[in-house]
N, C-alpha and C. Protein backbone atom coordinates (compact mmCIF):
# COMPACT_ATOMS: atom_id res chain seq x y z
N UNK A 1 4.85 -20.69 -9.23
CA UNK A 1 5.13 -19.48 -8.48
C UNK A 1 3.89 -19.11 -7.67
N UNK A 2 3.82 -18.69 -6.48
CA UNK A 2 2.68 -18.50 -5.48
C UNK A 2 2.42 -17.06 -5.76
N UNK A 3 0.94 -16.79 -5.47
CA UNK A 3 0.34 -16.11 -6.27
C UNK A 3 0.09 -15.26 -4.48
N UNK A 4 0.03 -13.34 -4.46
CA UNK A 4 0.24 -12.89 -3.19
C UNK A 4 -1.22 -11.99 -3.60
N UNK A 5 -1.83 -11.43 -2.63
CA UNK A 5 -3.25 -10.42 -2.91
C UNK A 5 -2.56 -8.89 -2.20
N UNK A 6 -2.57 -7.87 -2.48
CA UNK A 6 -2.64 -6.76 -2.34
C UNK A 6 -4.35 -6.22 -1.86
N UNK A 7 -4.57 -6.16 -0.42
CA UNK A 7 -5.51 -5.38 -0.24
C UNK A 7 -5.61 -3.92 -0.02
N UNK A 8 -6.16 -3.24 0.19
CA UNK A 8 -6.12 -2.08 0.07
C UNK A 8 -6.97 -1.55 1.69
N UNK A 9 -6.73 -0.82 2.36
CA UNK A 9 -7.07 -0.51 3.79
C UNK A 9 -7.27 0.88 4.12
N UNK A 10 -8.31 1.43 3.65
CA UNK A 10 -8.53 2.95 3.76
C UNK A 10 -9.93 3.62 3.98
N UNK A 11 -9.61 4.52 5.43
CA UNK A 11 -10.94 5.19 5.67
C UNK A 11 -11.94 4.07 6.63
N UNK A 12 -11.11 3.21 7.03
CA UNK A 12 -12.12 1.95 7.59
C UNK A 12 -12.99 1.16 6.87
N UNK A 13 -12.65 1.30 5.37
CA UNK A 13 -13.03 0.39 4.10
C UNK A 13 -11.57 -0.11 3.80
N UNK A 14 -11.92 -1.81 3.14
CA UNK A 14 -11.03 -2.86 2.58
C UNK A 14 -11.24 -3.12 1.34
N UNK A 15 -10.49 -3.13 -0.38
CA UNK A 15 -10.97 -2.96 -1.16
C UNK A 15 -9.62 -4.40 -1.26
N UNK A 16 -10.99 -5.61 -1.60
CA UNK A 16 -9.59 -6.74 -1.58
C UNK A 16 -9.67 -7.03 -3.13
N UNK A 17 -7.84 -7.37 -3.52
CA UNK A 17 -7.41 -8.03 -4.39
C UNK A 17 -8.32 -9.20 -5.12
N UNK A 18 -9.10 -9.35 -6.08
CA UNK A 18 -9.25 -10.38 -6.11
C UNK A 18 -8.95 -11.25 -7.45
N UNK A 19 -7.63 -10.56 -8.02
CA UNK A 19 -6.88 -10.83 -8.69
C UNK A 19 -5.74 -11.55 -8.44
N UNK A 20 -4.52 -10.70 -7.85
CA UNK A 20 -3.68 -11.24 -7.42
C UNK A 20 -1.88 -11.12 -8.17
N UNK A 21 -0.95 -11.60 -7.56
CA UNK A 21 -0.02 -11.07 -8.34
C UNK A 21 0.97 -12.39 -8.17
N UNK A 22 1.67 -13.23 -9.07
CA UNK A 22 2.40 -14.04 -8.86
C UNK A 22 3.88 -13.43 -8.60
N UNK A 23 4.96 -13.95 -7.49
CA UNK A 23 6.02 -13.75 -7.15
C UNK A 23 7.23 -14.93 -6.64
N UNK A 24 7.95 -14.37 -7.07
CA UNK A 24 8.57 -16.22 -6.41
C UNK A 24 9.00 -16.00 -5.04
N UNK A 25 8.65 -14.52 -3.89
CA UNK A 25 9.02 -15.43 -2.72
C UNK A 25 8.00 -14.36 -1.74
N UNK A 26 7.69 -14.35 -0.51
CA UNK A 26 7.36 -13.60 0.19
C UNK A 26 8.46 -12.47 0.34
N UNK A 27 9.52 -12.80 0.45
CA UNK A 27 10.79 -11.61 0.70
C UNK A 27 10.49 -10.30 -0.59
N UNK A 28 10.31 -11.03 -1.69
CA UNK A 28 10.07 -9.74 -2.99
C UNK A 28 8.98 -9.29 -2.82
N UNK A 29 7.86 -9.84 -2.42
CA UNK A 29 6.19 -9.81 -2.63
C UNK A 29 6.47 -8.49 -1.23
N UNK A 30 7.07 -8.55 -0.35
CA UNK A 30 7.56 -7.24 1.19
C UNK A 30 8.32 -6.14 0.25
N UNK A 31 9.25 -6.21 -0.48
CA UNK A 31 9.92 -5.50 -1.35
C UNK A 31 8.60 -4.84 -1.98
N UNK A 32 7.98 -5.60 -2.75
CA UNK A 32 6.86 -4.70 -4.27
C UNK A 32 5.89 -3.97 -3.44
N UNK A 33 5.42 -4.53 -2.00
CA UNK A 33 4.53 -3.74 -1.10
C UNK A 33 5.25 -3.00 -0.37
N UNK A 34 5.93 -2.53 -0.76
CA UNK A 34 6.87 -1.32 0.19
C UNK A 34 6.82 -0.02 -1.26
N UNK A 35 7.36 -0.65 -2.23
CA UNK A 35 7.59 0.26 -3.71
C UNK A 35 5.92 0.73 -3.67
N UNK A 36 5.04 -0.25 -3.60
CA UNK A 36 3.71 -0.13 -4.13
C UNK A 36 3.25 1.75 -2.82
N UNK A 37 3.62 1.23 -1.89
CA UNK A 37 3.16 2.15 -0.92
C UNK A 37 3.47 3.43 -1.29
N UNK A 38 5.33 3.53 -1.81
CA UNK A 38 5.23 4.58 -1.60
C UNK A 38 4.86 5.14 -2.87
N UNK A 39 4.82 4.78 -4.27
CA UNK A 39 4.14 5.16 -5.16
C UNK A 39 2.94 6.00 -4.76
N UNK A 40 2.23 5.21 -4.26
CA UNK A 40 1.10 5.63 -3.95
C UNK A 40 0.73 7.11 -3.24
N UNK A 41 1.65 6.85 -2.40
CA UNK A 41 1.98 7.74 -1.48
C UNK A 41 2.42 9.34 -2.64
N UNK A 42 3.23 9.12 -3.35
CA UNK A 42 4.05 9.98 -4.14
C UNK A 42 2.90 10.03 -5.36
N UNK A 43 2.19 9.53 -5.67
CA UNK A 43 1.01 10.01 -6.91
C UNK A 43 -0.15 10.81 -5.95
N UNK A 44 -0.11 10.76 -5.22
CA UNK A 44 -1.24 11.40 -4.32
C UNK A 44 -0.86 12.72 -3.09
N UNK A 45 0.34 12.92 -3.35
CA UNK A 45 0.65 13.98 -2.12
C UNK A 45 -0.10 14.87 -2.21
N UNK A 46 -0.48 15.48 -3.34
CA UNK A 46 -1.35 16.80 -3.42
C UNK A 46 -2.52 17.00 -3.12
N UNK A 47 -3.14 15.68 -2.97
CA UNK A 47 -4.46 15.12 -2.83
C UNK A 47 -4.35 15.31 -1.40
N UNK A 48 -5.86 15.35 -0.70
CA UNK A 48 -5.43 14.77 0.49
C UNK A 48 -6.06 13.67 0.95
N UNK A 49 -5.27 12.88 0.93
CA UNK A 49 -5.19 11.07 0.70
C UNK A 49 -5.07 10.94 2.02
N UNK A 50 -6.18 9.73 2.58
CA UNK A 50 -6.13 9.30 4.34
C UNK A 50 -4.91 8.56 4.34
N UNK A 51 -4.33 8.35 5.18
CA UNK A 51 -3.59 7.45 5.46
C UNK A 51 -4.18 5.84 5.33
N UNK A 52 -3.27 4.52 5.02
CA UNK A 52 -3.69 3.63 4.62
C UNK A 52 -2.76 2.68 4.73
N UNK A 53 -3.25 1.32 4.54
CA UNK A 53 -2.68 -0.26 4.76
C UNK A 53 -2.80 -0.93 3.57
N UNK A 54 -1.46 -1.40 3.15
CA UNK A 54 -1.64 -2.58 2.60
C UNK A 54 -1.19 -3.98 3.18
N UNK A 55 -2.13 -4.53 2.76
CA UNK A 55 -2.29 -6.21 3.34
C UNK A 55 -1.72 -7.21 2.77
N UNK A 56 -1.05 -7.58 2.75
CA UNK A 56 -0.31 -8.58 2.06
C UNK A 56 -0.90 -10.02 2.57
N UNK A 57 -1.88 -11.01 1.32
CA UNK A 57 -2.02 -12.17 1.53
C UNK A 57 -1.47 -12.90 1.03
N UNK A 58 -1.63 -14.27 1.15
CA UNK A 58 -1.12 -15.49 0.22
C UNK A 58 -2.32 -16.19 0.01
N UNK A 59 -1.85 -17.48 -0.91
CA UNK A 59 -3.18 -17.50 -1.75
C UNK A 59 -3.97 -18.52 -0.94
N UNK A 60 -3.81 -18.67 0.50
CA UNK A 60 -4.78 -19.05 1.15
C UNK A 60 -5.33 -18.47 1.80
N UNK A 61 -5.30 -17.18 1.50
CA UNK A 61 -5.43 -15.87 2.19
C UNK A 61 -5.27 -15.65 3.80
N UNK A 62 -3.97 -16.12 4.11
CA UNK A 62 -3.50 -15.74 5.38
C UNK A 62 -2.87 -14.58 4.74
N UNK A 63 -3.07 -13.67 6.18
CA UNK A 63 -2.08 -11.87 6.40
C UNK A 63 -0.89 -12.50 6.27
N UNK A 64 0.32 -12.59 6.02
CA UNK A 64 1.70 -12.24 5.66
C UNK A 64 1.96 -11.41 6.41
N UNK A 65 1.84 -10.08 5.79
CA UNK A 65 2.48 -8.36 7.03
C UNK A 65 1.38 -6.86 6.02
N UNK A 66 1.73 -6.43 6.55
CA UNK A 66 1.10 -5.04 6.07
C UNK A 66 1.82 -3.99 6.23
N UNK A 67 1.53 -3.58 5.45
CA UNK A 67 2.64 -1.74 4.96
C UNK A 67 1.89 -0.69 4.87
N UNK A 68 2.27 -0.17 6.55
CA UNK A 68 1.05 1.48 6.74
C UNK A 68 1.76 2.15 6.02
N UNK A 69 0.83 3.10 5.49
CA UNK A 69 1.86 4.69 5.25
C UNK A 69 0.87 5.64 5.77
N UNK A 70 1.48 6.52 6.04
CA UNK A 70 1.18 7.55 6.56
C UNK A 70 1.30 9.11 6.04
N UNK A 71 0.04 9.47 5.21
CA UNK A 71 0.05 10.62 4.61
C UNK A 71 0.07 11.89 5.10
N UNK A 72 0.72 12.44 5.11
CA UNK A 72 0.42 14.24 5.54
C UNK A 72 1.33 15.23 5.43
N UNK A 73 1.53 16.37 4.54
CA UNK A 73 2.39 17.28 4.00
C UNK A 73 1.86 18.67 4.51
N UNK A 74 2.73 19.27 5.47
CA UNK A 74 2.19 20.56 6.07
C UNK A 74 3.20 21.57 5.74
N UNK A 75 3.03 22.73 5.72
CA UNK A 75 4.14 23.93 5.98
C UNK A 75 3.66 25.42 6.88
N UNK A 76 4.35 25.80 7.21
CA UNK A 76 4.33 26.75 8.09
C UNK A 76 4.62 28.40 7.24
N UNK A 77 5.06 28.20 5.68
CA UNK A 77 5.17 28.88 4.82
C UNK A 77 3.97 28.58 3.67
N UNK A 78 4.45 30.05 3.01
CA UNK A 78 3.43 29.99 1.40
C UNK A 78 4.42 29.11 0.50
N UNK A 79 4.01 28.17 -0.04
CA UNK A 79 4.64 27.50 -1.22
C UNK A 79 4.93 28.57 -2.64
N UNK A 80 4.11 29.77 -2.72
CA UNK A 80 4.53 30.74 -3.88
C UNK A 80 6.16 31.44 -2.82
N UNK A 81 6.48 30.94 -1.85
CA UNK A 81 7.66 32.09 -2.21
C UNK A 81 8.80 31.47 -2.55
């Protein structure tokens, strides 16, 4: 099973995989970096988290694709009412 890297792309710093995650295809490995994002996204809303990339390699470390997300939660109201 081919083994995919999750980098991490934030603030104009790259925090690379150098572990890695085995998957049996690129199609699921686009699937788990989509889930992975928005997790991320959803453990951190309160925070205020830059917006960020994940990089999807293979284990010859060619880019595959990457999955921006894009953080930012505003209101125009008080959240106490």
């Amino acid at each position: 099973m081919p083994r995919f890297y999750f980098d991490l792309l934030r603030d104009n710093v790259i925090a690379l995989d150098q572990d890695g995650v085995h998957f049996p295809s690129a199609r699921i490995v686009r699937a788990e970096a989509a889930r992975t994002a928005v997790d991320m996204v959803k453990d951190r809303l309160s925070d205020d988290m830059a917006d960020f990339v994940i990089i999807v390699r293979d284990e010859g470390g060619e880019t595959l694709f990457e999955v921006q997300a894009l953080c930012g939660c505003g209101s125009t109201r008080s959240l106490s009412e």
